[in-house]
N, C-alpha and C. Protein backbone atom coordinates (compact mmCIF):
# COMPACT_ATOMS: atom_id res chain seq x y z
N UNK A 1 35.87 33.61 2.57
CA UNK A 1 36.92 33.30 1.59
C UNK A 1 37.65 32.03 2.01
N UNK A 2 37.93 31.50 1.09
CA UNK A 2 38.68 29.83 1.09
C UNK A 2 40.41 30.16 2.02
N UNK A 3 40.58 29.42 2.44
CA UNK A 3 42.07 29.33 3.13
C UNK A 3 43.04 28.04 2.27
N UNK A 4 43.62 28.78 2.11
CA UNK A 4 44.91 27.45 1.68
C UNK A 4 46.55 27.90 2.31
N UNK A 5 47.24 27.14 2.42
CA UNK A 5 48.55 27.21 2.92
C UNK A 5 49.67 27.37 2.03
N UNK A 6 50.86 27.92 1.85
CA UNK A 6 51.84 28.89 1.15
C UNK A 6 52.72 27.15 1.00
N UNK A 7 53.36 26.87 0.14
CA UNK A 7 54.33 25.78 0.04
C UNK A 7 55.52 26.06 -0.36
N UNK A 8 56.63 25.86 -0.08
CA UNK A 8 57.77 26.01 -0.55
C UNK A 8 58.24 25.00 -1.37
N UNK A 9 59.67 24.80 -2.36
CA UNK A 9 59.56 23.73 -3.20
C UNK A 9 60.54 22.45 -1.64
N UNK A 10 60.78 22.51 -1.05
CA UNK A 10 61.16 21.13 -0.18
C UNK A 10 59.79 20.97 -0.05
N UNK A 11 58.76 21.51 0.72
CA UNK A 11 57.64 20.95 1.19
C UNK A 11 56.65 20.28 0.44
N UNK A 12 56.72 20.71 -1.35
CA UNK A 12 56.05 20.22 -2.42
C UNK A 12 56.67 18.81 -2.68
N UNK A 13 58.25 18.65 -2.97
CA UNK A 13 59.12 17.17 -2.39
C UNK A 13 58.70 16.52 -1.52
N UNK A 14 57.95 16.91 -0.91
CA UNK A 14 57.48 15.93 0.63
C UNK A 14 55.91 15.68 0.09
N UNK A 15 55.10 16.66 -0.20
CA UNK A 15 54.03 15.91 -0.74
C UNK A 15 54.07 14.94 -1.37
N UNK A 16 55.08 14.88 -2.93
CA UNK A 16 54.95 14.43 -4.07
C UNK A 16 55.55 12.68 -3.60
N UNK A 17 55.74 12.45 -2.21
CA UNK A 17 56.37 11.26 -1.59
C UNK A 17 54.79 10.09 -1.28
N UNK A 18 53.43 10.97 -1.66
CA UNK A 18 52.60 10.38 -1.40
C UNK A 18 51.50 11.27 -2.87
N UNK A 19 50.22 11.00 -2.72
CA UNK A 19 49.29 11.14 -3.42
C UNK A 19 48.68 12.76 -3.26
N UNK A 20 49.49 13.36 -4.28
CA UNK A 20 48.65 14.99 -4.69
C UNK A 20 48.77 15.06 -6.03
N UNK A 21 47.59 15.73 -6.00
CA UNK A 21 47.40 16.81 -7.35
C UNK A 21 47.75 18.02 -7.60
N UNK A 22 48.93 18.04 -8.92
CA UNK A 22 49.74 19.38 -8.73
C UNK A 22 49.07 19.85 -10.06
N UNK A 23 48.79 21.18 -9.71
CA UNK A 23 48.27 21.83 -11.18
C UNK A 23 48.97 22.57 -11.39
N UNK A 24 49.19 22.89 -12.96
CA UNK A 24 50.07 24.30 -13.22
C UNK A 24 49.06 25.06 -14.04
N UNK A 25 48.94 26.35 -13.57
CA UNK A 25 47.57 27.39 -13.98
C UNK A 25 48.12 28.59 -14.65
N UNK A 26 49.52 27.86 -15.43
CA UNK A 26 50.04 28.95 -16.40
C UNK A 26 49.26 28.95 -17.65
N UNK A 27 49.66 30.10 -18.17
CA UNK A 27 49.37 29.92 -20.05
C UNK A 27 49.91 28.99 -20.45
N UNK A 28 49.45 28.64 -22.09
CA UNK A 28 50.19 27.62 -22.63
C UNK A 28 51.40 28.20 -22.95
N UNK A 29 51.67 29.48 -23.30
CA UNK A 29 52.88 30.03 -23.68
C UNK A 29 54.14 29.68 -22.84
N UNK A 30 53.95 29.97 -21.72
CA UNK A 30 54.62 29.40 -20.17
C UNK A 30 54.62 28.07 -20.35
N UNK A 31 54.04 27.51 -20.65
CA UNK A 31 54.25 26.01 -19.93
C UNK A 31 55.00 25.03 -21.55
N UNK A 32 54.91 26.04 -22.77
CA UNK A 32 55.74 25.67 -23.57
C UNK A 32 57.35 25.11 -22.79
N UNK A 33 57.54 26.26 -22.14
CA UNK A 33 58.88 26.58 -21.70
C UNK A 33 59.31 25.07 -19.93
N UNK A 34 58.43 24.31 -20.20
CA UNK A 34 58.60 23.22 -19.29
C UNK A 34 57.74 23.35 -17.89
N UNK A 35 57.46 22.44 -17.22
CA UNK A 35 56.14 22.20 -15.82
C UNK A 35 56.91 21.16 -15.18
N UNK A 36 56.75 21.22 -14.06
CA UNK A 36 56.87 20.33 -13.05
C UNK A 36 56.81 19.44 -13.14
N UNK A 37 57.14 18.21 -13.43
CA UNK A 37 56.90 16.13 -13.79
C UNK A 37 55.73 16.11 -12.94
N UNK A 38 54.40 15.97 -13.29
CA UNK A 38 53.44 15.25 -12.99
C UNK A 38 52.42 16.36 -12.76
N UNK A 39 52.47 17.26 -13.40
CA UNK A 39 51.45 18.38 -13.09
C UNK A 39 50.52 18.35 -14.00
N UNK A 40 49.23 18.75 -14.22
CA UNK A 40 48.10 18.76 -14.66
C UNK A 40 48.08 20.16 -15.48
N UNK A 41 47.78 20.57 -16.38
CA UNK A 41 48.01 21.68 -16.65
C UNK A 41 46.40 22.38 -16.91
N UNK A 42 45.94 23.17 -16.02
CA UNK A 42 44.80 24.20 -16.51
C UNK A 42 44.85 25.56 -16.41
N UNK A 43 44.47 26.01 -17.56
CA UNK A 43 44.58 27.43 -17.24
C UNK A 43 44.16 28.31 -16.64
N UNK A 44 44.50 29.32 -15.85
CA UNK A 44 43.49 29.62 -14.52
C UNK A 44 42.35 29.94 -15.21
N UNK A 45 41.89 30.74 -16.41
CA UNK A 45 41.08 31.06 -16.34
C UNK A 45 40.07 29.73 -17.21
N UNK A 46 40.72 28.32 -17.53
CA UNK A 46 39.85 27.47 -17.29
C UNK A 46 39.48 26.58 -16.35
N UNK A 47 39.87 26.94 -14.90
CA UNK A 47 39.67 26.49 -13.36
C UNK A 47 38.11 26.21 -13.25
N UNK A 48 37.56 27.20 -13.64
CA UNK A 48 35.94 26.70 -12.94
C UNK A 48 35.45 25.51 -14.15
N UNK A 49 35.72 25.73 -15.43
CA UNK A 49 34.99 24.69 -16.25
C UNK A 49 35.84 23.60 -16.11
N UNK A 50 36.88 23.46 -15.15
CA UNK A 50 37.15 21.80 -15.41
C UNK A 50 37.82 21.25 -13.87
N UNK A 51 36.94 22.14 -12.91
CA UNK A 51 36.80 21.45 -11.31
C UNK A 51 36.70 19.66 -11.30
N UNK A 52 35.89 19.31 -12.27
CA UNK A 52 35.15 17.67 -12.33
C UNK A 52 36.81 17.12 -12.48
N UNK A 53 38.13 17.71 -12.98
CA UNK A 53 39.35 17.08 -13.51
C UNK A 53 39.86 16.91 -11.95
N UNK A 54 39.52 17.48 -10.84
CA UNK A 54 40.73 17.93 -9.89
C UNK A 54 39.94 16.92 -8.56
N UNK A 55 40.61 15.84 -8.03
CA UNK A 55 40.13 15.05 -7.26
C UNK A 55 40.05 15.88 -5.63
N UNK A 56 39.21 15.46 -5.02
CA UNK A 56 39.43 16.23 -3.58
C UNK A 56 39.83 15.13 -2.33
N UNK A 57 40.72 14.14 -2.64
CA UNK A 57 40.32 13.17 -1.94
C UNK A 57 41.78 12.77 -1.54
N UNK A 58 42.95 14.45 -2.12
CA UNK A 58 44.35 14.21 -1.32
C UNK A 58 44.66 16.02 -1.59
N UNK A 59 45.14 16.42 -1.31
CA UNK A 59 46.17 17.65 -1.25
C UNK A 59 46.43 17.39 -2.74
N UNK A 60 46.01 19.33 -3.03
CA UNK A 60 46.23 19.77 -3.92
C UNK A 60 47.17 21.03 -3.84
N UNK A 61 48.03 21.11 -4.60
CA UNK A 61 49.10 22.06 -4.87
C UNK A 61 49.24 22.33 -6.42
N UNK A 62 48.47 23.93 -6.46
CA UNK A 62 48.62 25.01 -7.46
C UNK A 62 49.97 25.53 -7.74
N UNK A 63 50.63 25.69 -8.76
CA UNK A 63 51.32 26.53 -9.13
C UNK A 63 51.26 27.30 -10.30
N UNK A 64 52.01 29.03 -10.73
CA UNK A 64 51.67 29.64 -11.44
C UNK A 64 53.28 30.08 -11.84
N UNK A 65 53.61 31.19 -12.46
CA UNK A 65 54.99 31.37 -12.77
C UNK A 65 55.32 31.99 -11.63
N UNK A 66 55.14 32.96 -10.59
CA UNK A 66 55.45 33.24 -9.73
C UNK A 66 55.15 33.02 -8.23
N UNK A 67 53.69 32.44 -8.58
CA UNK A 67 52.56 32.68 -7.18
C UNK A 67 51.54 33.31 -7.13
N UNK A 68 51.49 34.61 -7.95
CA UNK A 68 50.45 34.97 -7.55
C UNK A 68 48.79 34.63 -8.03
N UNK A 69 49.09 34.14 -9.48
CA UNK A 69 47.61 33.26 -9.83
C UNK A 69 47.45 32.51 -9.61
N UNK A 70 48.08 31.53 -8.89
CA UNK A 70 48.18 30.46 -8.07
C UNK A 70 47.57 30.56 -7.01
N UNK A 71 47.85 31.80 -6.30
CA UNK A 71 47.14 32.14 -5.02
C UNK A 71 45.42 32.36 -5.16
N UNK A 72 45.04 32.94 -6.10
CA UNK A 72 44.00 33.58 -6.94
C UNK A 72 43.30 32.24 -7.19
N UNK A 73 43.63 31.05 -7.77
CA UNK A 73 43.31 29.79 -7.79
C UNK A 73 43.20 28.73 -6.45
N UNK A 74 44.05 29.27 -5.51
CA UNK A 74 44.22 28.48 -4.23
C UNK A 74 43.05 28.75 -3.51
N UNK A 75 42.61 29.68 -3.94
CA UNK A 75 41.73 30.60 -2.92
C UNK A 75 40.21 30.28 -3.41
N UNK A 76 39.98 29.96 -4.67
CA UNK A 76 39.28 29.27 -5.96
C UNK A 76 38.39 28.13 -5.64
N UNK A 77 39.56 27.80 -5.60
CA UNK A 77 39.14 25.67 -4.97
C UNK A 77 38.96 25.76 -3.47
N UNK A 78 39.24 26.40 -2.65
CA UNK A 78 39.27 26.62 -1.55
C UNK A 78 37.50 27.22 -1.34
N UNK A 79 37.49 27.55 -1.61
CA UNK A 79 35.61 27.93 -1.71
C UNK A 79 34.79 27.47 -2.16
N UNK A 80 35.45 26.31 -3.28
CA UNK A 80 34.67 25.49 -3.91
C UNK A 80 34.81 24.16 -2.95
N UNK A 81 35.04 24.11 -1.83
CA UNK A 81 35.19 22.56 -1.08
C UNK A 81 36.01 22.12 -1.24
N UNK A 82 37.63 22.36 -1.73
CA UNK A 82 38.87 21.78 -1.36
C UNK A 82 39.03 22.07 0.24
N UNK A 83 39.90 21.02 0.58
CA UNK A 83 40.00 21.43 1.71
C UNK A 83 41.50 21.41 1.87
N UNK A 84 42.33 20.49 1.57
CA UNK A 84 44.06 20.33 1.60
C UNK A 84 44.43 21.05 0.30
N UNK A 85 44.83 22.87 0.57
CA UNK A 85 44.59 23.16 -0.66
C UNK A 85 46.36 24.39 -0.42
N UNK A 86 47.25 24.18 -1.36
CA UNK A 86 48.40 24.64 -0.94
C UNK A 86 48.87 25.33 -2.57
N UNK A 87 49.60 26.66 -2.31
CA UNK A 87 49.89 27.37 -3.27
C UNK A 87 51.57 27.03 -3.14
N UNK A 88 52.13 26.87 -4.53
CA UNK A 88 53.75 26.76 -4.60
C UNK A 88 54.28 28.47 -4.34
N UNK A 89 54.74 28.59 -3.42
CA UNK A 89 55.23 29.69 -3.35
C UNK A 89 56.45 30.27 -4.08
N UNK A 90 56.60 31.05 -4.57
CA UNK A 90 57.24 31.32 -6.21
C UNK A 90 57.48 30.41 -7.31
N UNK A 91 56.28 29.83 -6.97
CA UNK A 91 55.91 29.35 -8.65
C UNK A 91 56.61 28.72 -8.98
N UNK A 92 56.77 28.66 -10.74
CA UNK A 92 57.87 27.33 -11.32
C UNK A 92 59.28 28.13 -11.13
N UNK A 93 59.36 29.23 -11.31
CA UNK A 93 60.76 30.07 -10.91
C UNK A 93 60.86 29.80 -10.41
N UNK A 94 60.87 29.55 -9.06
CA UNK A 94 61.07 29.51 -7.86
C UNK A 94 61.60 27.96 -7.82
N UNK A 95 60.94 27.36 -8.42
CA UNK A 95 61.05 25.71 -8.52
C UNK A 95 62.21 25.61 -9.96
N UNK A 96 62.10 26.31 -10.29
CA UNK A 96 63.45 25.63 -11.19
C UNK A 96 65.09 26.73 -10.96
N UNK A 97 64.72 27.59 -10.37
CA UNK A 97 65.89 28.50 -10.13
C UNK A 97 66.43 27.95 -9.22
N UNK A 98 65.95 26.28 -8.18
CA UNK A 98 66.66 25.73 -7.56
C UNK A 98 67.00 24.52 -7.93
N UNK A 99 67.14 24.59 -9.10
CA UNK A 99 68.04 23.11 -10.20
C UNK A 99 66.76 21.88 -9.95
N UNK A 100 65.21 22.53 -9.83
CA UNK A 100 64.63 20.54 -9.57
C UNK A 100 64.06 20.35 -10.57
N UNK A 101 63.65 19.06 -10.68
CA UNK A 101 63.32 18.75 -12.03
C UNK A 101 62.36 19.48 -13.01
N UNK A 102 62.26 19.69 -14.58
CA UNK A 102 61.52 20.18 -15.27
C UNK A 102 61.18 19.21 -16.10
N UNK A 103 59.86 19.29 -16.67
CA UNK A 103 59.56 18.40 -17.68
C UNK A 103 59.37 19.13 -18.97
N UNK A 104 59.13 18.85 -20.00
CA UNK A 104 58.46 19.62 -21.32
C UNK A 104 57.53 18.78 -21.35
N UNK A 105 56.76 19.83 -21.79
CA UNK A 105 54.79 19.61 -21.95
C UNK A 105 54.66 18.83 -23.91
């Protein structure tokens, strides 16, 4: 099974200071409701048909509304040959219940 590492939202701030790919692997229903500034949006369960979208050539950071399909996805790409592969740990909640930025999709 693939390994990836747990991220908190400071440590996702510290990525986003250099070159990652942030996906958000909510529904569209969810992501009506606003995503992260610069996130990619796929739905987990269109993860395997659109791997060719997701570069492997910096740290990638999944997020979901809470974490846990995120994790389910971290774990995903992680078997598929990601190798810098990091889950937002509580999700966009987690990321907006601490005032940081939101975008609308």
């Amino acid at each position: 099974m693939g390994t990836y590492l747990n991220l908190d939202p400071d440590g996702l701030q510290q990525l986003q200071q250099g070159d990652v790919v942030l996906i958000d692997v909510r529904t569209d229903r969810e992501v009506e409701r606003g995503l992260i500034p610069g996130a990619l949006h796929i739905p987990l369960h269109m993860l395997p048909a659109r791997l060719e979208e997701i570069g492997q050539g910096c740290p990638v950071v999944i997020y979901c509304q809470s974490g846990a399909r995120s994790a389910q996805a971290s774990v995903f790409l992680a078997d598929h040959g990601w190798e810098k592969v990091y889950n937002l740990a509580g999700g966009f909640s987690g990321w907006a219940a601490r005032g940081l930025p939101v975008a609308q999709n």
